[in-house]
C-alpha atoms as a PDB file:
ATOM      1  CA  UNK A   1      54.678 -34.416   7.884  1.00  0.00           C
ATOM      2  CA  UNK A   2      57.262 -31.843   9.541  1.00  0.00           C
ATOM      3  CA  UNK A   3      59.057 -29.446   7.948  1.00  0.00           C
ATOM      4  CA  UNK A   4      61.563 -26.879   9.530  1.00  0.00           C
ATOM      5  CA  UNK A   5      62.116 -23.421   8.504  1.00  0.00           C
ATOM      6  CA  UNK A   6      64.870 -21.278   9.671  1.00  0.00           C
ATOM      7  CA  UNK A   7      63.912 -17.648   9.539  1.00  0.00           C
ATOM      8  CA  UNK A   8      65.436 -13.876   9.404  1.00  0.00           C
ATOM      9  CA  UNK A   9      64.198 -10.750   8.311  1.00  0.00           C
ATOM     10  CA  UNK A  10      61.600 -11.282   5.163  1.00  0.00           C
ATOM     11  CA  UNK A  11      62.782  -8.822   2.626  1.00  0.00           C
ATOM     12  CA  UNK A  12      60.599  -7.069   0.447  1.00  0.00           C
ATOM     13  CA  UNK A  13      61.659  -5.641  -3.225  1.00  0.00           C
ATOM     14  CA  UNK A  14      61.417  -2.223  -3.850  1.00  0.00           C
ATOM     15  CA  UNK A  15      61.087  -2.549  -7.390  1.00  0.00           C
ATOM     16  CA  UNK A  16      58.038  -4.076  -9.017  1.00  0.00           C
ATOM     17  CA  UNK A  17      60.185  -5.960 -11.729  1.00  0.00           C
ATOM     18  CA  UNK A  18      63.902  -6.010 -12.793  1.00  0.00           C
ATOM     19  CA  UNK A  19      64.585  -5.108 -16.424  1.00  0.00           C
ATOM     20  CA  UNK A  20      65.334  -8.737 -18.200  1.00  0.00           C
ATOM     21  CA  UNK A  21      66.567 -10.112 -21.713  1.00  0.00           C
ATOM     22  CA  UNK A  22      63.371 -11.740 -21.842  1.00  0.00           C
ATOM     23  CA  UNK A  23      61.212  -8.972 -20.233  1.00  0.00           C
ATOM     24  CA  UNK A  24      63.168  -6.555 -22.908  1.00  0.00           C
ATOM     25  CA  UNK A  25      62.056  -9.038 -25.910  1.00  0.00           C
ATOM     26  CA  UNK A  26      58.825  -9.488 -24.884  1.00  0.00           C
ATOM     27  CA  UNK A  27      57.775  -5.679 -24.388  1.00  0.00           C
ATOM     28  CA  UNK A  28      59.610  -5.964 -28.076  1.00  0.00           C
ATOM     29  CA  UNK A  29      56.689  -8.342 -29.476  1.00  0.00           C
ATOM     30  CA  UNK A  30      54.153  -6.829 -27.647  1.00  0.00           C
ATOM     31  CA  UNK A  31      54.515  -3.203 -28.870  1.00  0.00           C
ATOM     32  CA  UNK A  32      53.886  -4.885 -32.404  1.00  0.00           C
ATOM     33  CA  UNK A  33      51.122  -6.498 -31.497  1.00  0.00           C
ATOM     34  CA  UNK A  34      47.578  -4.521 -32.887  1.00  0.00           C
ATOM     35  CA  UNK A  35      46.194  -2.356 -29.788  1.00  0.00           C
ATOM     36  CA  UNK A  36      42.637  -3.460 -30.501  1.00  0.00           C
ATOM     37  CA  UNK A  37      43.761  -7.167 -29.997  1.00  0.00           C
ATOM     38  CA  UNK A  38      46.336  -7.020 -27.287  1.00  0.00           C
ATOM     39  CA  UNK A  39      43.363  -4.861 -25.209  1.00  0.00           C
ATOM     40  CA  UNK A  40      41.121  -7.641 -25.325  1.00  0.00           C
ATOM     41  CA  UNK A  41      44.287 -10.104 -23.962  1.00  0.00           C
ATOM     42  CA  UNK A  42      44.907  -7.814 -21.529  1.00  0.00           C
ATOM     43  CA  UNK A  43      41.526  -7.436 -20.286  1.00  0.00           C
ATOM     44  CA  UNK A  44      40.778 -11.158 -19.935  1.00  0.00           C
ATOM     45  CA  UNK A  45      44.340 -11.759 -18.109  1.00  0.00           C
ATOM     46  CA  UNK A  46      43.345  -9.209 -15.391  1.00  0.00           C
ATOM     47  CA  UNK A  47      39.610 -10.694 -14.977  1.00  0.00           C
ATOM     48  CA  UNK A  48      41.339 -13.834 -14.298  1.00  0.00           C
ATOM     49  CA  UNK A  49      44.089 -12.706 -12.675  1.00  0.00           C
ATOM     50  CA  UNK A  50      42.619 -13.886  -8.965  1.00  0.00           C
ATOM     51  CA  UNK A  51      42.178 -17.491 -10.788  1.00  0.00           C
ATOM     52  CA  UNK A  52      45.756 -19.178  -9.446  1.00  0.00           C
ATOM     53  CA  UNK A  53      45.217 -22.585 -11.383  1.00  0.00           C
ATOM     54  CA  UNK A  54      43.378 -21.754 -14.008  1.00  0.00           C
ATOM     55  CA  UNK A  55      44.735 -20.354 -17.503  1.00  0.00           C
ATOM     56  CA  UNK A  56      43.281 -17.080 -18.755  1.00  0.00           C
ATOM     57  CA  UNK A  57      43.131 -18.828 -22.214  1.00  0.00           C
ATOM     58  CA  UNK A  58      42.466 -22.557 -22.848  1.00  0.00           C
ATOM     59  CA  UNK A  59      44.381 -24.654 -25.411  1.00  0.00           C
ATOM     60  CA  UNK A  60      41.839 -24.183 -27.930  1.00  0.00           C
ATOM     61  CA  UNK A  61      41.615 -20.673 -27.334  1.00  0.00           C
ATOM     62  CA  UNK A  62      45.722 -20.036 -27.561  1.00  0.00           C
ATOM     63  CA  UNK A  63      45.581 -21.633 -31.013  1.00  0.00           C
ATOM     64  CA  UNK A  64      43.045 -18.933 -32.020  1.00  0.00           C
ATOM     65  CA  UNK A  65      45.754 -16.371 -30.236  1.00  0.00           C
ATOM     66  CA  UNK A  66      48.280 -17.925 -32.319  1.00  0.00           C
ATOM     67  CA  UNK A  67      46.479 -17.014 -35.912  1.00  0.00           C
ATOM     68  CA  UNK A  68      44.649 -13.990 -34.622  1.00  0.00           C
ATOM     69  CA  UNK A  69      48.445 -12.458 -33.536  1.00  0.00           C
ATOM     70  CA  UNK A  70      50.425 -13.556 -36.138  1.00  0.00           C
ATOM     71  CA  UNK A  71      52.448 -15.124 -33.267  1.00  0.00           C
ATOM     72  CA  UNK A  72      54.142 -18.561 -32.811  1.00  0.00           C
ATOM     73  CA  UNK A  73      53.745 -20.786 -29.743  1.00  0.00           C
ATOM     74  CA  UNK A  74      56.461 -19.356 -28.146  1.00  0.00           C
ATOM     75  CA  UNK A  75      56.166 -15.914 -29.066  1.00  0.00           C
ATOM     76  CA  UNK A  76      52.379 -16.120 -27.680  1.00  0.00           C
ATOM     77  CA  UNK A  77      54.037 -17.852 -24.810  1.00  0.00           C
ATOM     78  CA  UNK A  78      56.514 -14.912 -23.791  1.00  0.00           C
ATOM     79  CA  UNK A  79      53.424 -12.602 -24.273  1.00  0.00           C
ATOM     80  CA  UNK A  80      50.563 -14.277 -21.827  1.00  0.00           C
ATOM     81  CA  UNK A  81      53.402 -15.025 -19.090  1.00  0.00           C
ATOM     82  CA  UNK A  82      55.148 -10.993 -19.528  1.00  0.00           C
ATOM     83  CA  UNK A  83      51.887  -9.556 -19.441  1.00  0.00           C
ATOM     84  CA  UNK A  84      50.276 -11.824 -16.247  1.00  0.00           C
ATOM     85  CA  UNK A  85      53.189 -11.532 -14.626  1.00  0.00           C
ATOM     86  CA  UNK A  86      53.418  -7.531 -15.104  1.00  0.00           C
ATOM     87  CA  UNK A  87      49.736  -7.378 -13.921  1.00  0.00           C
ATOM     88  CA  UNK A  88      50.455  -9.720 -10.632  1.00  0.00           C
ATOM     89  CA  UNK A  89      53.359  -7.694  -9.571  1.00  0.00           C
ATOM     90  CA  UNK A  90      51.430  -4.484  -9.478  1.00  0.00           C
ATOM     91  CA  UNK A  91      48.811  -6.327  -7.405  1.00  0.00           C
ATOM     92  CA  UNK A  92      51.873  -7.485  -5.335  1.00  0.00           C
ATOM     93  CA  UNK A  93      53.051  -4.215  -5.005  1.00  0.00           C
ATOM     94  CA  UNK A  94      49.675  -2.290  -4.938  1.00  0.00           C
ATOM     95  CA  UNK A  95      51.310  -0.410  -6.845  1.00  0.00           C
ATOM     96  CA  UNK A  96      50.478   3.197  -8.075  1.00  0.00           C
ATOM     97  CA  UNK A  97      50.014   4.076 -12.069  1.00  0.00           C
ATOM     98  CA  UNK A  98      52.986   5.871 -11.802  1.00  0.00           C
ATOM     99  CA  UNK A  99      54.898   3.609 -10.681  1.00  0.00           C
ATOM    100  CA  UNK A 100      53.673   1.301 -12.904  1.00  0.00           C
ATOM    101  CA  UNK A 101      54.609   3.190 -16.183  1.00  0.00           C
ATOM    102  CA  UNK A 102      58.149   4.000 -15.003  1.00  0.00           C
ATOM    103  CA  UNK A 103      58.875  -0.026 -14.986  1.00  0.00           C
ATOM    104  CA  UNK A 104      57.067  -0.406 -18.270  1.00  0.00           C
ATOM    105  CA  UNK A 105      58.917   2.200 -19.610  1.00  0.00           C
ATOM    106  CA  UNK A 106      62.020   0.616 -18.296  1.00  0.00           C
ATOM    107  CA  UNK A 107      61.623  -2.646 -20.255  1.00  0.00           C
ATOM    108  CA  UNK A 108      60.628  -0.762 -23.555  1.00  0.00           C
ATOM    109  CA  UNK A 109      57.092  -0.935 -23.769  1.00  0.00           C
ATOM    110  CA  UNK A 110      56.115   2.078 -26.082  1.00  0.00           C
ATOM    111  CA  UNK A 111      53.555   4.941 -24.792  1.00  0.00           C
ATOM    112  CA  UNK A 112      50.556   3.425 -26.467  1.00  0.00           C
ATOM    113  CA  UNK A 113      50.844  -0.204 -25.103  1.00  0.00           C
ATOM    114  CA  UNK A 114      52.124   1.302 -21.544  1.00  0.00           C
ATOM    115  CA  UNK A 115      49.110   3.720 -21.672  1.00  0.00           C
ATOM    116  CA  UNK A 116      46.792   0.412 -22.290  1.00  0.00           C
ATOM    117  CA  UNK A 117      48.814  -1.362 -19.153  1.00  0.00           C
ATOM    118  CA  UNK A 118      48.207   1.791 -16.344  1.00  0.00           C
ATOM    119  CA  UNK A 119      44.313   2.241 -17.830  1.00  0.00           C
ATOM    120  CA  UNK A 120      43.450  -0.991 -17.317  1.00  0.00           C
ATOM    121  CA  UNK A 121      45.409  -1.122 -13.681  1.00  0.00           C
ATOM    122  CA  UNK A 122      43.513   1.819 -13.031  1.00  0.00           C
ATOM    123  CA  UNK A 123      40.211   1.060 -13.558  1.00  0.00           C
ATOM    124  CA  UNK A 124      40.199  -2.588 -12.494  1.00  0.00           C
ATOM    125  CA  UNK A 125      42.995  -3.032  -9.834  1.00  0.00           C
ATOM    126  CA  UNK A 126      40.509  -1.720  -7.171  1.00  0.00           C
ATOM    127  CA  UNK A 127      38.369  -4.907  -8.184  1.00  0.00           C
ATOM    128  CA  UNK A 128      41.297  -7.114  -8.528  1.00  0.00           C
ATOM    129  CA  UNK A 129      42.692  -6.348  -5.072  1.00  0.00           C
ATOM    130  CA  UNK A 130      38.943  -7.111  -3.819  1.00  0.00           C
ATOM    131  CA  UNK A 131      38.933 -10.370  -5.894  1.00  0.00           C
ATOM    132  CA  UNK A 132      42.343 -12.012  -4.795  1.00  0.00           C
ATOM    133  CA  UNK A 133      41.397 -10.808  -0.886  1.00  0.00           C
ATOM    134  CA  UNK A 134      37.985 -11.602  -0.926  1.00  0.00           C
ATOM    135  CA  UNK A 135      38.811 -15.323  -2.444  1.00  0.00           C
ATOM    136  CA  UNK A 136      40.260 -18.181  -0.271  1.00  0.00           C
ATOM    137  CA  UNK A 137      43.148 -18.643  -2.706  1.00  0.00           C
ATOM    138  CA  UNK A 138      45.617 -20.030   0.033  1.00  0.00           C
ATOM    139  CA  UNK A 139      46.546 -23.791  -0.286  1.00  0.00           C
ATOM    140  CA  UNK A 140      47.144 -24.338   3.402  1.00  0.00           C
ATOM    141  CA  UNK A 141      45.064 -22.645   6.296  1.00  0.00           C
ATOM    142  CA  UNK A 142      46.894 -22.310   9.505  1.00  0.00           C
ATOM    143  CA  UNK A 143      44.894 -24.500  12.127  1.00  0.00           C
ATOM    144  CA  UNK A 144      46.691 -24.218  15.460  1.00  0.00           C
ATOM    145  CA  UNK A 145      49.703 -22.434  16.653  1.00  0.00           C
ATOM    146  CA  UNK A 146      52.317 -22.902  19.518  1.00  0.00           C
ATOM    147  CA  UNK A 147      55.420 -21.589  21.297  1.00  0.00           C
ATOM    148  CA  UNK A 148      58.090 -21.697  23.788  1.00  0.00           C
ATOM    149  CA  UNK A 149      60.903 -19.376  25.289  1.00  0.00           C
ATOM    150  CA  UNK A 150      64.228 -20.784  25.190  1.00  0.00           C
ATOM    151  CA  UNK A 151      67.251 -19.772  26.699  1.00  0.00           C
ATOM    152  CA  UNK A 152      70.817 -20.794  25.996  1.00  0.00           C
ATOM    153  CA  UNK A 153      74.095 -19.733  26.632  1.00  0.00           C
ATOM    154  CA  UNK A 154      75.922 -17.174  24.472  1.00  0.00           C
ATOM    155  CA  UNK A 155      79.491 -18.626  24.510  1.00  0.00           C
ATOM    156  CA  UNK A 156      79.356 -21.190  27.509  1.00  0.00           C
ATOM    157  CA  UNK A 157      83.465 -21.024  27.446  1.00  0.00           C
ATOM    158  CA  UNK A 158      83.313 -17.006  27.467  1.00  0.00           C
ATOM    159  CA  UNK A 159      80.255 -15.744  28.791  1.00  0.00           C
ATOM    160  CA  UNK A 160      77.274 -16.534  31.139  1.00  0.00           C
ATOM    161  CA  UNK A 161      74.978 -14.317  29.546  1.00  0.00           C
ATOM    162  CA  UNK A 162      72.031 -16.205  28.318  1.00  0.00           C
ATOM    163  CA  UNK A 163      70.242 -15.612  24.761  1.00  0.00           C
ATOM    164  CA  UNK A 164      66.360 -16.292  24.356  1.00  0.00           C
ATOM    165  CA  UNK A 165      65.338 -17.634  21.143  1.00  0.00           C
ATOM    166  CA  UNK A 166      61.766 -18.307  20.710  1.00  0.00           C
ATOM    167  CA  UNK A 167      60.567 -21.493  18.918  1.00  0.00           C
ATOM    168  CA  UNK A 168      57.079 -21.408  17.083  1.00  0.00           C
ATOM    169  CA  UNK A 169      55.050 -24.615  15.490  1.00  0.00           C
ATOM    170  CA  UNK A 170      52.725 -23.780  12.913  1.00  0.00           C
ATOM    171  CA  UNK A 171      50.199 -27.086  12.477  1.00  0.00           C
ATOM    172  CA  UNK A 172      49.086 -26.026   8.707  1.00  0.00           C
ATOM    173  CA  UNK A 173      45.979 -27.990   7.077  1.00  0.00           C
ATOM    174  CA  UNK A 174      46.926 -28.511   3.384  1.00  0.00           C
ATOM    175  CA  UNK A 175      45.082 -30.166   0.670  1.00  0.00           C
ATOM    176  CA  UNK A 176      46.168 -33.472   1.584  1.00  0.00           C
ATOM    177  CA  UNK A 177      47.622 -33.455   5.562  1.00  0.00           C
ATOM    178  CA  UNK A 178      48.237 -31.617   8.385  1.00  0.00           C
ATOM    179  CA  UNK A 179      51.907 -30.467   8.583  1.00  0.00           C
ATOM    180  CA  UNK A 180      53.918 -29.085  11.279  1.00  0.00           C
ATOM    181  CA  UNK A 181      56.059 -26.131  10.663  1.00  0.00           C
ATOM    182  CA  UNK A 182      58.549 -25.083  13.329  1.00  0.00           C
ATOM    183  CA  UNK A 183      60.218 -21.786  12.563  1.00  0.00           C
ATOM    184  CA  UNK A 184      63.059 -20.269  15.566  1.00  0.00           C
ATOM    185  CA  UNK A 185      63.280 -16.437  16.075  1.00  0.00           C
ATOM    186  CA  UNK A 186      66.259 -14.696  18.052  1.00  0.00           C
ATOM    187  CA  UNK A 187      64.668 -11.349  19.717  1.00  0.00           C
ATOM    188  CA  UNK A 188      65.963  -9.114  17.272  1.00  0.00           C
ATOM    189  CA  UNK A 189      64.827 -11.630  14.384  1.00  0.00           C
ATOM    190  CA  UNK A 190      61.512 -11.799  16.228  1.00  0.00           C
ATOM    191  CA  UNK A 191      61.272  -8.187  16.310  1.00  0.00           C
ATOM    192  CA  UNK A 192      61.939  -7.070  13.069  1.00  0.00           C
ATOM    193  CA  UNK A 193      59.812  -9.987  11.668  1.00  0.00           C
ATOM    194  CA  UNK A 194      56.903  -8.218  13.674  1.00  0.00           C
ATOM    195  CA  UNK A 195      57.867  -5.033  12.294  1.00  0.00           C
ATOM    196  CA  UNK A 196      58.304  -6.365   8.351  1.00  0.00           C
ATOM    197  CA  UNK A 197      54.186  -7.391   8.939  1.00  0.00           C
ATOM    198  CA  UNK A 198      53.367  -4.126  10.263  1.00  0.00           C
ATOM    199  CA  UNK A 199      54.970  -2.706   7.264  1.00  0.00           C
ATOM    200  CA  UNK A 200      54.224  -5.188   4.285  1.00  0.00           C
ATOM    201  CA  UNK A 201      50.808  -6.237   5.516  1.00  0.00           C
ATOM    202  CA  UNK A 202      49.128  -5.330   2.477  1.00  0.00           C
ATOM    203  CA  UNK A 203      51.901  -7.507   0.411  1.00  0.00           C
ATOM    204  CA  UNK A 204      51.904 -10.462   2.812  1.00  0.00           C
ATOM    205  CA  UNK A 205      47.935 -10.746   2.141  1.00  0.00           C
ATOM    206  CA  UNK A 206      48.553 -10.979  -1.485  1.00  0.00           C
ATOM    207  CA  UNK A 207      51.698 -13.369  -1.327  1.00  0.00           C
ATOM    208  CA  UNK A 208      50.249 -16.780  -1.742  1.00  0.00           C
ATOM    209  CA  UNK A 209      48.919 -15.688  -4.859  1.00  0.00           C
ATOM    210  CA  UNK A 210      52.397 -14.703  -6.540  1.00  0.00           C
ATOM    211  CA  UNK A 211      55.674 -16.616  -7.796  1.00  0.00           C
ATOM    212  CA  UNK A 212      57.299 -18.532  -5.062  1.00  0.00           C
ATOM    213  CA  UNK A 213      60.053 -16.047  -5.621  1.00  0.00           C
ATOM    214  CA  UNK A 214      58.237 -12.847  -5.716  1.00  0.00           C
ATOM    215  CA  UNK A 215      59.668 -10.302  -8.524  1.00  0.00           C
ATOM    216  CA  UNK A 216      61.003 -13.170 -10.617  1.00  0.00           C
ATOM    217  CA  UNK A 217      59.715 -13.386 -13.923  1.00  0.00           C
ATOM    218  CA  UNK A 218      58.635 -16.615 -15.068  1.00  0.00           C
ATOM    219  CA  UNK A 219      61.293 -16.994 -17.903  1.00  0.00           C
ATOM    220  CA  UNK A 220      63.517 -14.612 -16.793  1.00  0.00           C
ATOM    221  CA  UNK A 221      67.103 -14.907 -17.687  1.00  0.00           C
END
């Protein structure tokens, strides 16, 4: 199978998370939640956080949630997606506590529940970071790479200058089958592509893991 990317500049997001209607009403059901039970949620979502198919709760155990929080199924829906996605951004992000709080803050979270969020990032993102790198948790695996200098004229009616483009193929193994990826760089693409991995390296390690579009919250709208 072939696909074909055409590629710029990656751009990163500054901020961790944008402040949503449906972040807003789910920091709203989650600062009534009891601390004592919402602390043991929130501890089991970050152990599991490196787990990319698999649930931090089973069916059987969100029906417990559902009685044990007073919740219903949608309610303990907004809650397990708000507070996994919160948790995968800052990984994302490697993000400091600070930082952290200000966006909590942001959505409405009050000071005891955003208190609960940056202790727990603090004493287990360390071991999460370690987790998600130290786990093969990307689908495809890149299994040969190659690559050819182009040139082509600018404006053949106007100009003779000629403009390089270089033209990459990525042979990924997936799951199922191979696939060939061809992505095409101008020089000043190509360079600040190079310079976007210097920079975001960290982030780029951790990308597989997040939302196809990184920063967007599941049921955002």
């Amino acid at each position: 199978a072939e696909g074909v990317i055409l590629v710029g500049a990656p751009k990163m997001a500054s901020a961790l998370f944008q402040s949503t209607p449906s972040l807003k009403k789910a920091a709203g059901i989650i600062n009534e939640l009891e601390s004592e039970k919402f602390g043991k949620l929130l501890a089991r979502i970050i152990q599991k956080l490196h787990l990319k198919d698999e649930p931090a709760f089973n069916a059987e155990e969100q029906e417990k949630l559902l009685l044990a929080l007073k919740l219903d199924p949608r309610g303990l829906e907004l809650v397990l997606e708000t507070t996994t996605f919160i948790l995968q951004q800052t990984a994302y992000h490697i993000a400091k506590p600070a930082v952290l709080k200000e966006h909590l803050q942001n959505i409405g979270l009050n000071e005891e529940k955003i208190t609960m969020f940056v202790q727990t990032w603090t004493s287990q993102g360390k071991a999460v970071l370690e987790r998600l790198r130290s786990r093969a948790f990307y689908p495809n695996q890149l299994e040969e790479s190659n690559w050819r200098l182009s040139l082509q004229m600018a404006q053949a009616s106007k100009s003779r200058l000629k403009v390089p483009s270089a033209l990459f193929e990525f042979v990924v193994n997936g799951d199922e089958e191979k696939q060939k990826i061809h992505v095409e760089f101008s020089h000043h693409e190509l360079y600040d592509f190079y310079t976007k991995v210097k920079e975001y390296g960290p982030q780029a390690r951790l990308m597989c893991f997040m939302f196809p579009a990184a920063g967007m919250h599941p049921t955002a709208t």
